[in-house]
Protein backbone atom coordinates (compact mmCIF):
# COMPACT_ATOMS: atom_id res chain seq x y z
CA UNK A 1 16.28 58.41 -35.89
CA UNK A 2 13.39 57.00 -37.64
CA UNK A 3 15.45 53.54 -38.65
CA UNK A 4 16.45 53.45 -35.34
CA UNK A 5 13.47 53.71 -33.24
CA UNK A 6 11.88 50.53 -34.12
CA UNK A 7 14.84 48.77 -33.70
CA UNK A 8 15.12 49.41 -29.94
CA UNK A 9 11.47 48.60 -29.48
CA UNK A 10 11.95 45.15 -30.67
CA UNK A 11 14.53 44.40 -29.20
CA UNK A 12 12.78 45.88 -25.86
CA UNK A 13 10.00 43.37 -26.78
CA UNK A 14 12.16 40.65 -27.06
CA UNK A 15 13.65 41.24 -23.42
CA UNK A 16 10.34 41.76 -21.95
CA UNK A 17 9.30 38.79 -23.44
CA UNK A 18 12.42 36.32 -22.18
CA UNK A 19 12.09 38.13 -18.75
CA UNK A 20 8.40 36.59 -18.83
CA UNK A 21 9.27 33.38 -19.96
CA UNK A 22 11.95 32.81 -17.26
CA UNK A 23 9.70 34.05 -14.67
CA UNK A 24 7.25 31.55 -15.83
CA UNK A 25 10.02 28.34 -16.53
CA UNK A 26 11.72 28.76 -12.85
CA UNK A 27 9.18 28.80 -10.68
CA UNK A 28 8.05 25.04 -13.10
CA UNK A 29 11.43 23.83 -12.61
CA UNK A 30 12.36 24.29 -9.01
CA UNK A 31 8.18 23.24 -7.78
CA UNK A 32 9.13 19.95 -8.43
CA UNK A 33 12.20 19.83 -6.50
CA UNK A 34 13.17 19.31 -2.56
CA UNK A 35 14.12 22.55 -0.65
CA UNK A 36 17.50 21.27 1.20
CA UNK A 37 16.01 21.11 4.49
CA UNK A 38 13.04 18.10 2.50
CA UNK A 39 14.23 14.53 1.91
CA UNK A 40 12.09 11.98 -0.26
CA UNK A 41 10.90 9.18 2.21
CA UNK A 42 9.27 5.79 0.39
CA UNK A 43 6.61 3.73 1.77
CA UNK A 44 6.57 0.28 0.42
CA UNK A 45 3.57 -2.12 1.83
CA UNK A 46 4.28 -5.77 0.46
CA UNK A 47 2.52 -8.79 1.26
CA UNK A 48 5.62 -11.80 0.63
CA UNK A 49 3.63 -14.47 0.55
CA UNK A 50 4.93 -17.00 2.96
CA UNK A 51 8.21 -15.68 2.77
CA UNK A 52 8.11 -16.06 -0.90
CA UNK A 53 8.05 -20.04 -0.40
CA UNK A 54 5.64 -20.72 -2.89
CA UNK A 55 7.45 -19.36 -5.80
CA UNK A 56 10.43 -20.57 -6.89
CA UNK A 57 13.48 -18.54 -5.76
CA UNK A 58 10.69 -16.13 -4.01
CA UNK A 59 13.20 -15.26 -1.46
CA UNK A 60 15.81 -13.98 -3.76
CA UNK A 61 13.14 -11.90 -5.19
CA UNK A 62 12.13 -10.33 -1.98
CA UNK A 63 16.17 -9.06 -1.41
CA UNK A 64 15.76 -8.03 -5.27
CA UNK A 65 13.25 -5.90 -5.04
CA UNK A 66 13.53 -4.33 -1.73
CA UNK A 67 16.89 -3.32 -3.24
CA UNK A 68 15.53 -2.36 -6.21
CA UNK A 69 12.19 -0.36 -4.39
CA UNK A 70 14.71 1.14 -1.77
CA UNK A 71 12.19 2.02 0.82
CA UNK A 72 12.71 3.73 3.64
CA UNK A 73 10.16 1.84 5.58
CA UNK A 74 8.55 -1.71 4.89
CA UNK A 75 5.40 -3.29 6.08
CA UNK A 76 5.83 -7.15 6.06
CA UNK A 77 2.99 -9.33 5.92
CA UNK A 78 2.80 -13.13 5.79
CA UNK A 79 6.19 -13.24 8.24
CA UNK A 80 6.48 -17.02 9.30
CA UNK A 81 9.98 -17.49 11.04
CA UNK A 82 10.06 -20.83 8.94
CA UNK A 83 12.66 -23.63 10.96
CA UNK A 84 12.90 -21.22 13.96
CA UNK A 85 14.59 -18.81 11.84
CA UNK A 86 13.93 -15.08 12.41
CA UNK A 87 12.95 -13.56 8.96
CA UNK A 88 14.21 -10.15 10.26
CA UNK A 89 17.41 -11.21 11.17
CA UNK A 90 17.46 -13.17 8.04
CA UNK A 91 17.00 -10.30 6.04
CA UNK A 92 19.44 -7.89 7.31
CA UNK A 93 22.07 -10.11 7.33
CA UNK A 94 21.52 -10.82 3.58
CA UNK A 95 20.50 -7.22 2.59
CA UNK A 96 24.21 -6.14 4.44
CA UNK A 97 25.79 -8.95 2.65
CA UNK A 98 24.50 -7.19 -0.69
CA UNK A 99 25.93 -4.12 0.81
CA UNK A 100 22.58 -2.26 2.05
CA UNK A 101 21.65 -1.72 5.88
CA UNK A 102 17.98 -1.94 6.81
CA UNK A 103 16.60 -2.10 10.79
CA UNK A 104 14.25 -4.93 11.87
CA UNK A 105 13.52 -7.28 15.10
CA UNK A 106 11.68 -10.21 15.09
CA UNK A 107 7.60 -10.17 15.23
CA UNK A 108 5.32 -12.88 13.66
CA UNK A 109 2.79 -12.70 10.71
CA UNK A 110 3.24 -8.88 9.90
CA UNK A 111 6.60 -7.52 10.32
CA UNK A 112 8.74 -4.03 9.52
CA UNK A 113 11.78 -3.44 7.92
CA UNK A 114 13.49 0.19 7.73
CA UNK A 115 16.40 1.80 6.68
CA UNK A 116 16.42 4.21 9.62
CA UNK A 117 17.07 2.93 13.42
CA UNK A 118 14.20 1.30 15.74
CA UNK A 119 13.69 3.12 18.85
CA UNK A 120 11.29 0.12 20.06
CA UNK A 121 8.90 -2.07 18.52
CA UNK A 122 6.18 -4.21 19.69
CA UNK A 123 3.40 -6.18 19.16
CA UNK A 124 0.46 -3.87 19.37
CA UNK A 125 -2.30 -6.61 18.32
CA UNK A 126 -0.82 -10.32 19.05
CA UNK A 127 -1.47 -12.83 16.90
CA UNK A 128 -3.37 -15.16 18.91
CA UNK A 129 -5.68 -18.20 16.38
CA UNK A 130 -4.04 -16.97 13.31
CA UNK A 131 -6.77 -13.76 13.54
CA UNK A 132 -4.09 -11.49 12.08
CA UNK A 133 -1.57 -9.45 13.77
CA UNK A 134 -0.27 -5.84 13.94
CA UNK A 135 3.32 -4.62 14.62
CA UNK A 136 4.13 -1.09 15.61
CA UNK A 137 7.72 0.20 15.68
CA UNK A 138 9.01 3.76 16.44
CA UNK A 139 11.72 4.84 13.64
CA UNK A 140 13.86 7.74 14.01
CA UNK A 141 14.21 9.26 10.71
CA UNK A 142 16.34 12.87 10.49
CA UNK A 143 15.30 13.90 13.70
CA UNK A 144 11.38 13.43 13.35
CA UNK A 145 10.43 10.35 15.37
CA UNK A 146 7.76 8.23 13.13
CA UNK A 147 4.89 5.56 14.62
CA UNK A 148 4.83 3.44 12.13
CA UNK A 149 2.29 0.19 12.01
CA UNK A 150 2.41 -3.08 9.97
CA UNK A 151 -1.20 -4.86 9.81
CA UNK A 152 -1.53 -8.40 8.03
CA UNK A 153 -5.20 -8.64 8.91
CA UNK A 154 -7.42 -11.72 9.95
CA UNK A 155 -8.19 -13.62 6.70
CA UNK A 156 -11.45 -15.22 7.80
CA UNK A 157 -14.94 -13.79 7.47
CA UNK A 158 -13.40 -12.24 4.23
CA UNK A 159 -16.88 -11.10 3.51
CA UNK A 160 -16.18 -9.56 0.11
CA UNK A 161 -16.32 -12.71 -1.55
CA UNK A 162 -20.06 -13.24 -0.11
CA UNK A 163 -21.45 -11.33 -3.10
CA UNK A 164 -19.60 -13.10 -5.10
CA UNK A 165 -21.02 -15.75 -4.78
CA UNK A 166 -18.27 -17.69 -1.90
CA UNK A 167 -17.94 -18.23 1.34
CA UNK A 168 -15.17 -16.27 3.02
CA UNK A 169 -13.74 -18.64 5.62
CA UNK A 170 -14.20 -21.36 3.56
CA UNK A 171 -13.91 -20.47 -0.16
CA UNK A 172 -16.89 -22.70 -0.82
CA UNK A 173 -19.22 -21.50 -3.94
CA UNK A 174 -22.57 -20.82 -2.49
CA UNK A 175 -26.22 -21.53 -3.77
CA UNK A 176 -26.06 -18.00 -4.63
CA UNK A 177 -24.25 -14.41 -3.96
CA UNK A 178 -25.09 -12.60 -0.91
CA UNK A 179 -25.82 -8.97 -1.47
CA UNK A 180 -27.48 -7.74 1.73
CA UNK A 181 -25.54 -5.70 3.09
CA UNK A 182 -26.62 -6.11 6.68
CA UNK A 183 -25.88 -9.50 6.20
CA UNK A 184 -22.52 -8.72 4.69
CA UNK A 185 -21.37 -6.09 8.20
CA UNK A 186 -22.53 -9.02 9.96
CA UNK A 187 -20.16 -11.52 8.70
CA UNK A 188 -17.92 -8.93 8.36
CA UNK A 189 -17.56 -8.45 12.31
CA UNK A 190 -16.93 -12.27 13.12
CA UNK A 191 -13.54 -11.44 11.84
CA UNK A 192 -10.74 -9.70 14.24
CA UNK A 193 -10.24 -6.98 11.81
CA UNK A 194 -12.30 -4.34 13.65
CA UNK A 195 -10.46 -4.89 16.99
CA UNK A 196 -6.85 -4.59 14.91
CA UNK A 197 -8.22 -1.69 13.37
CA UNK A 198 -9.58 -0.26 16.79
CA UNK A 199 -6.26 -0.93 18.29
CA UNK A 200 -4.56 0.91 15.63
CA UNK A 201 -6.40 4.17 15.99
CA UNK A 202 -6.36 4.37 20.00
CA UNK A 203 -2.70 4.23 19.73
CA UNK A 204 -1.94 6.47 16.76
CA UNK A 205 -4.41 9.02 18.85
CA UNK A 206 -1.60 8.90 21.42
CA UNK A 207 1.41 9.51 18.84
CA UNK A 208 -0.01 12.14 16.79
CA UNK A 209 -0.73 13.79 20.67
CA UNK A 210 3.05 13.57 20.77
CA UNK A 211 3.97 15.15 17.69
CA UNK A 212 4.96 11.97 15.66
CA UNK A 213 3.98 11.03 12.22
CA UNK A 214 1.59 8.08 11.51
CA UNK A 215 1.75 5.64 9.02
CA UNK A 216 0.30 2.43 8.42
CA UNK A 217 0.85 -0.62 5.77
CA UNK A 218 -1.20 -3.21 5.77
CA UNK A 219 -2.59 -6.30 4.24
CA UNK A 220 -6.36 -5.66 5.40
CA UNK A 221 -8.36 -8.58 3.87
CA UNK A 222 -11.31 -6.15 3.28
CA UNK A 223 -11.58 -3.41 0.85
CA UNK A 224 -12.22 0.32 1.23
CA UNK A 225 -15.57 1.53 1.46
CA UNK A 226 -14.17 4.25 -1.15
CA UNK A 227 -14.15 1.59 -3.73
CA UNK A 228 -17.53 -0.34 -3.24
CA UNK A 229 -19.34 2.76 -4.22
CA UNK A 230 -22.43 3.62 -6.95
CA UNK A 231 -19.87 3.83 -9.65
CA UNK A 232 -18.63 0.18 -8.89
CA UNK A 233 -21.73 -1.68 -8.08
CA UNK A 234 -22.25 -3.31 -11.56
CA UNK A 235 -18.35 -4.07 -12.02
CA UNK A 236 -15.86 -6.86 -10.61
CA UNK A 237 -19.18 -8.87 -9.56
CA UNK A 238 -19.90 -6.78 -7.26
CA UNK A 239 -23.80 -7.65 -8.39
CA UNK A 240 -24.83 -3.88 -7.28
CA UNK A 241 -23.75 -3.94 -3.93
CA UNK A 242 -22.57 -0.63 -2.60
CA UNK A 243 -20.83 -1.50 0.56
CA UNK A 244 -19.37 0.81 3.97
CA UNK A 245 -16.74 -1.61 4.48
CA UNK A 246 -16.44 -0.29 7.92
CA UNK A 247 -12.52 -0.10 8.42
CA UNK A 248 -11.28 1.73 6.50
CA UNK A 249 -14.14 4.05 6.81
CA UNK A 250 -13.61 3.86 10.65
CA UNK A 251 -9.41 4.90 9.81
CA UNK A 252 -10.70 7.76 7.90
CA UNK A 253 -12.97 9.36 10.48
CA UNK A 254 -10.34 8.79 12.54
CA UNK A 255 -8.24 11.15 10.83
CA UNK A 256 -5.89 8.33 8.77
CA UNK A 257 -5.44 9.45 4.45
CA UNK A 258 -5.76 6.23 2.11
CA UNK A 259 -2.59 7.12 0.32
CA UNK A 260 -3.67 5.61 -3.42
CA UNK A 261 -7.32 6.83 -3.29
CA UNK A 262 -5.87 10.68 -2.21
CA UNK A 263 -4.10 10.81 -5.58
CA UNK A 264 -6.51 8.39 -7.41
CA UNK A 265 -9.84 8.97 -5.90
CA UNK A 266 -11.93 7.57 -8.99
CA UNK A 267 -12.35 3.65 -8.19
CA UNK A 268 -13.50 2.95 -12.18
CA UNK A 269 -10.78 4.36 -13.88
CA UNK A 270 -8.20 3.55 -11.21
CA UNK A 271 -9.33 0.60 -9.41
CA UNK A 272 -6.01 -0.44 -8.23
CA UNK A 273 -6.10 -4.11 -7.56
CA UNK A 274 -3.15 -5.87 -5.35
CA UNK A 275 -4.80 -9.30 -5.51
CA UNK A 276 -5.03 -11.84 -6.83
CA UNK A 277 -2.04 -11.27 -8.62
CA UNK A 278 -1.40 -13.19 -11.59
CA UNK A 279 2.12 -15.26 -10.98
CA UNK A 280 3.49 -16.70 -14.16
CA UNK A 281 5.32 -19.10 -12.14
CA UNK A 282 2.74 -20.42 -9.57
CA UNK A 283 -0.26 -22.91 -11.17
CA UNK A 284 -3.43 -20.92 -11.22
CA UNK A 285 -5.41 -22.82 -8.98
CA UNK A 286 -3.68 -21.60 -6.24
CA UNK A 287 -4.14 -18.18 -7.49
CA UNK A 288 -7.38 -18.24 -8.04
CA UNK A 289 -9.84 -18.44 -4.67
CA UNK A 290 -12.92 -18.06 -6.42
CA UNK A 291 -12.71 -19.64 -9.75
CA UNK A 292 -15.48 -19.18 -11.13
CA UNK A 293 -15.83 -14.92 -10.00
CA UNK A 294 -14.25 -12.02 -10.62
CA UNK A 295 -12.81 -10.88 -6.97
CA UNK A 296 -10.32 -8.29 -7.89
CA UNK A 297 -10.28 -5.98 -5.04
CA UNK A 298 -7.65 -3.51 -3.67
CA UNK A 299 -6.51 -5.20 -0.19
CA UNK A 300 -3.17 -3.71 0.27
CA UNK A 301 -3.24 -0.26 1.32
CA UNK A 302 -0.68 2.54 2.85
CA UNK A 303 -2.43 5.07 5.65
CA UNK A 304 -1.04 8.38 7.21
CA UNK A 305 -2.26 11.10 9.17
CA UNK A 306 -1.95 14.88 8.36
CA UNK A 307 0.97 15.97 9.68
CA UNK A 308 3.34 19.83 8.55
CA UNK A 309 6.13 17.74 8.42
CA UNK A 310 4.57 15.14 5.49
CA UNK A 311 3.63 15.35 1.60
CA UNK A 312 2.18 12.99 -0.38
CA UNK A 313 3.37 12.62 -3.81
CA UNK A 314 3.13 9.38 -5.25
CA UNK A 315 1.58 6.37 -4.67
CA UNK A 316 2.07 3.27 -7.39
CA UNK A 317 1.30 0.02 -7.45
CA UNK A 318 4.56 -2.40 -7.63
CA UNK A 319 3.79 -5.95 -9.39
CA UNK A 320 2.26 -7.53 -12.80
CA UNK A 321 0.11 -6.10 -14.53
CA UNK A 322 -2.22 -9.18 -15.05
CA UNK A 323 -4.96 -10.79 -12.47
CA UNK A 324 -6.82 -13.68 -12.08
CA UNK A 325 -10.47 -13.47 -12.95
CA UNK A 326 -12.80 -16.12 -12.87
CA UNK A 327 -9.81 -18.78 -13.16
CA UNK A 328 -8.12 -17.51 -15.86
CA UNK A 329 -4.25 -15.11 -16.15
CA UNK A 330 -5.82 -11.56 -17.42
CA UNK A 331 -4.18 -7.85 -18.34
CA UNK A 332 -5.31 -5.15 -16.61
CA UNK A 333 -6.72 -1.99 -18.89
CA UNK A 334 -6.98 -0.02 -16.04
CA UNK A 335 -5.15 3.50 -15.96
CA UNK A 336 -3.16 2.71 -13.10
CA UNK A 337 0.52 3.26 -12.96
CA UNK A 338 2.49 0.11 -12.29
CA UNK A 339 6.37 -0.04 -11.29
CA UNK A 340 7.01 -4.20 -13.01
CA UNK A 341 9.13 -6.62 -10.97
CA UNK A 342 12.48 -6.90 -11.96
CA UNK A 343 12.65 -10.16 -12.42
CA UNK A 344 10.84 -13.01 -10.48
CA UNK A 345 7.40 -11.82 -8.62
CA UNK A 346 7.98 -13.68 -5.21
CA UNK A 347 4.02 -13.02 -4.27
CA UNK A 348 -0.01 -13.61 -4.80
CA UNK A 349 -0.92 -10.01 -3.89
CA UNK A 350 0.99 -6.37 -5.53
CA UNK A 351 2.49 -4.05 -3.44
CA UNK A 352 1.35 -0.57 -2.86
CA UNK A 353 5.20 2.02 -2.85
CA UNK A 354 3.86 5.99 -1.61
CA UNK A 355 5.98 8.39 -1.75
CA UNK A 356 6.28 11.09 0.60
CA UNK A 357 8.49 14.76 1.00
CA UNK A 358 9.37 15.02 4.44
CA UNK A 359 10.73 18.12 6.03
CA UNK A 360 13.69 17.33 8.54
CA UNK A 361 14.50 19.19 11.71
């Protein structure tokens, strides 16, 4: 009895310790997974660059790497309609063609592509002077009903080049950088951004009212005040400016999540720049808007609104990792995550892909 006493207490160990293990291993493995009644929706907000005119077989690249991103839904910005041509029926036809279906109707300067049907779109803020646009679209997806917005922002009065030393309607180097930042909100508010941004918010109020999800890609043209902040002030010549850029502060009272900063909320050790984007393929000087400054910044950004039905879980930046700073093709040593192009980079500016778990009906 003795001999065989210990035996059966080791081996009684040895179950109590597997039984542990397991309960600590499943609960791991199955966190990271979809219930069945989730589905994985992608955000992708991509600034093509003139269609992807400028760079040599940019088009092909935007199919590529929509293909290759497979988003559910797309924000478009720098839609032309080039020879009368609608890009969004360009687009469809030639994604179907390479045997994938994606939803879009014509608009002008910011546009919106999905892979789930349009209920209606329309142009919520017109393009009217080339003072930026927004288009809004409502996409059924799984029977959830989404509002989702497009925003290619006005590019004048791009006032974060003023402490750098430019002028941002004209690009021309001033006598010195401007680093009042009363000076800087002023400029700042000769742009159409505001109103966009204004127009934006009173409608999404309306949606959420009705149940719907919010989301918003956009090209802003102005950074987040979230990244302008005491940490920053002596980096990416910002010449110690800390600076309430006041949109997408006025989006986050307002209830709207910057996707990258809710997963990445330190701006020094994740600064993550979308442009300028360094293009192997495109001469630098028309990369390169302020040769002679560093004027990284993080314009492209993805929005959404608290809602039961919606989980952020990833937000990455899609593009090269090398910028332009002060005139010349750099690396990044950031610790941002980036997805690289395939092949052929069809734009100036990276694009921002979130991903989201969204629980269907």
């Amino acid at each position: 009895m003795r001999l065989i006493l210990p035996a059966l207490i080791k081996k009684a160990n040895l179950l109590a310790s597997q039984t542990v293990l397991l309960l600590i291993v499943i609960p791991l493995i199955f966190a990271g997974c979809k219930t069945p009644n989730e589905k994985e929706l992608k955000v992708l907000q991509f600034n093509i660059w003139q269609e992807g005119t400028v760079v040599p077989n940019g088009y092909e690249a935007i199919l590529e790497e929509i293909i290759r991103l497979d988003a559910d839904l797309i924000a478009l910005s720098e839609v032309r309609n080039y020879n009368d041509s609608s890009l969004a029926k360009r687009l469809m036809a030639d994604l179907n063609r390479l045997g994938h279906t994606y939803y879009s109707q014509t608009s002008y300067d910011s546009g919106i592509l999905s892979r789930h049907p349009i209920l209606s779109q329309q142009a919520l803020f017109p393009v009217k002077d080339d003072r930026g646009s927004v288009t809004k679209a409502l996409i059924s997806i799984d029977g959830s009903v989404v509002a989702f917005y497009s925003a290619h922002l006005d590019y004048r009065n791009c006032s974060l080049y003023l402490p750098r030393g430019y002028d941002g309607s004209t690009w021309a180097k001033l006598a010195a950088p401007i680093t009042d930042t009363s000076t800087i909100t002023a400029d700042n508010l000769q742009s159409q951004r505001d109103e966009a941004i204004a127009a934006i918010i009173a409608d999404a109020q309306q949606e959420k009212a009705k149940g719907r999800l919010v989301i918003l890609g956009g090209d802003f043209n102005e950074p987040s005040h979230r990244d302008w902040t005491g940490a920053t002030k002596n980096l990416f010549d910002h010449n110690g400016v800390v600076m309430e850029w006041p949109n997408t502060q006025l989006l986050e009272k307002n209830g709207f999540i910057d996707a990258y900063r809710q997963l990445y909320p330190n701006p020094v050790t994740h600064p993550g720049f979308t442009f300028p984007a360094d293009n192997p393929l495109v001469d630098i000087k028309k990369l390169a808007w302020s040769p002679d400054a560093d004027d990284r910044d993080r314009i492209d950004f993805i929005f959404y609104q608290s809602h039961p039905k919606l989980q952020l879980t990833e937000a990455t930046i899609v593009g090269p990792t090398g910028s332009i700073v002060r005139g010349q093709r750099v690396k990044e040593r950031s610790n941002d995550a980036f997805i690289l192009p395939a092949n052929t980079w069809p734009t100036d500016h990276k694009a921002i892909l979130a991903t989201f778990k969204l629980k269907s009906e």
